[in-house]
Protein backbone atom coordinates (compact mmCIF):
# COMPACT_ATOMS: atom_id res chain seq x y z
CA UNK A 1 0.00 0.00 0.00
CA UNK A 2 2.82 2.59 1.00
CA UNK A 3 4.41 1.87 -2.53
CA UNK A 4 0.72 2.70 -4.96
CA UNK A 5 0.74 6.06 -2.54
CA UNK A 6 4.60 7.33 -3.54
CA UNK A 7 4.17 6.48 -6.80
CA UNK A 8 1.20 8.93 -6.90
CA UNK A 9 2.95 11.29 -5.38
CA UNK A 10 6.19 11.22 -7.19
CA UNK A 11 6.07 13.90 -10.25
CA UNK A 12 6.06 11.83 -14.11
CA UNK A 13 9.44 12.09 -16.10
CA UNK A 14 8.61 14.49 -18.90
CA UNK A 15 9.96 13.13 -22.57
CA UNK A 16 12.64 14.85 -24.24
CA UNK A 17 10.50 17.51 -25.99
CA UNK A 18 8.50 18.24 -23.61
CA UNK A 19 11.58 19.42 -20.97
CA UNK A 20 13.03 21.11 -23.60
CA UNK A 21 9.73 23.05 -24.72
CA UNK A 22 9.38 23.92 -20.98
CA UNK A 23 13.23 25.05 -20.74
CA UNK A 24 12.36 27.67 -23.75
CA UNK A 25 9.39 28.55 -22.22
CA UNK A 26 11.05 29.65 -19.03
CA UNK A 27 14.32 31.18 -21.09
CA UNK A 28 11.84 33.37 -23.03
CA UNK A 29 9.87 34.30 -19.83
CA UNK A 30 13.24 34.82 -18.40
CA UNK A 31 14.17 37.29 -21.34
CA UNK A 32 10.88 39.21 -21.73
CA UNK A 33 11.28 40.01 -17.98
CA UNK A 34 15.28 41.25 -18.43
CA UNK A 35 13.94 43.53 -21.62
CA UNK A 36 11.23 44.96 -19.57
CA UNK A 37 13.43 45.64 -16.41
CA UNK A 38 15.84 47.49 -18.60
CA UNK A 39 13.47 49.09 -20.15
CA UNK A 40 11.51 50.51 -17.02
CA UNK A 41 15.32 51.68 -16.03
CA UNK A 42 15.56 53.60 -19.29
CA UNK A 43 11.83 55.20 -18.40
CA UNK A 44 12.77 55.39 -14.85
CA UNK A 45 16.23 57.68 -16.67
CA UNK A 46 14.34 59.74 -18.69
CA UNK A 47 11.92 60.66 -15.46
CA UNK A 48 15.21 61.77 -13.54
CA UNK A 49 16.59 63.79 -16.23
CA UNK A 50 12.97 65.89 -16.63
CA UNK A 51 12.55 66.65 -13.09
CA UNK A 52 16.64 68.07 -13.35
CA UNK A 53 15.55 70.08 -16.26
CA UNK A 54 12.00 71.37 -15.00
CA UNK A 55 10.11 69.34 -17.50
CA UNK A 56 5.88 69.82 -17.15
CA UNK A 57 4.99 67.69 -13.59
CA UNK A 58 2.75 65.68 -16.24
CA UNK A 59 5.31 64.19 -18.33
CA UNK A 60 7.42 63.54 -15.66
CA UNK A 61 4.43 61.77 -13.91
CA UNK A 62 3.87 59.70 -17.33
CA UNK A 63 7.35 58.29 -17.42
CA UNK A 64 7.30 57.22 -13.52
CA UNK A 65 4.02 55.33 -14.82
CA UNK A 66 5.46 53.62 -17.48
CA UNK A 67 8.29 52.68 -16.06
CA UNK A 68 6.06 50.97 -13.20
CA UNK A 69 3.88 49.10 -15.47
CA UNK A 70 7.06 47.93 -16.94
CA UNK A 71 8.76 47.08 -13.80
CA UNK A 72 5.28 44.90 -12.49
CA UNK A 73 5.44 43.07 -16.49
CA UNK A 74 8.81 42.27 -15.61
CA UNK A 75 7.89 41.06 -12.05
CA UNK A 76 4.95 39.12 -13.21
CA UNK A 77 7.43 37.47 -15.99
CA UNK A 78 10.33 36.27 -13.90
CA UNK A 79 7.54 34.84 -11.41
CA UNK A 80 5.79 33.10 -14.05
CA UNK A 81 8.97 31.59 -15.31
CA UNK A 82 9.94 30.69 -12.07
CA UNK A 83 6.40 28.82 -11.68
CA UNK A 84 6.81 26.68 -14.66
């Protein structure tokens, strides 16, 4: 009896395709989150160098908000590759 309940808890051996279709999945997660961090940085940049040069409040406030919708995509992403 012990041995039919480990074998239903032990996780199935995935073929060959199928671990490498879930290693690309989670490398292209992976990426899409790196793009989208550097890109929120680049936002995040531009922000910084508005407010030094006394840019309209509104602009400035429109690159802080794109750079934190980028920075959640790229949180979501790197936590959904790290799920898979």
């Amino acid at each position: 009896m012990s041995t039919a309940a480990s074998a239903t808890t032990a996780p199935q051996q995935q073929g060959g395709f199928r671990r490498l279709w879930r290693a690309l999945r989670q490398l292209f997660h992976e990426a899409i989150a790196a793009v989208f961090a550097v890109l929120a940085l680049g936002w995040l940049n531009a922000a910084l160098r508005a407010w030094t040069r006394d840019v309209a409040r509104s602009l400035i406030g429109l690159a802080v908000a794109v750079a934190l919708l980028f920075l959640f995509f790229a949180v979501t992403s790197f936590r959904r590759a790290r799920r898979l």
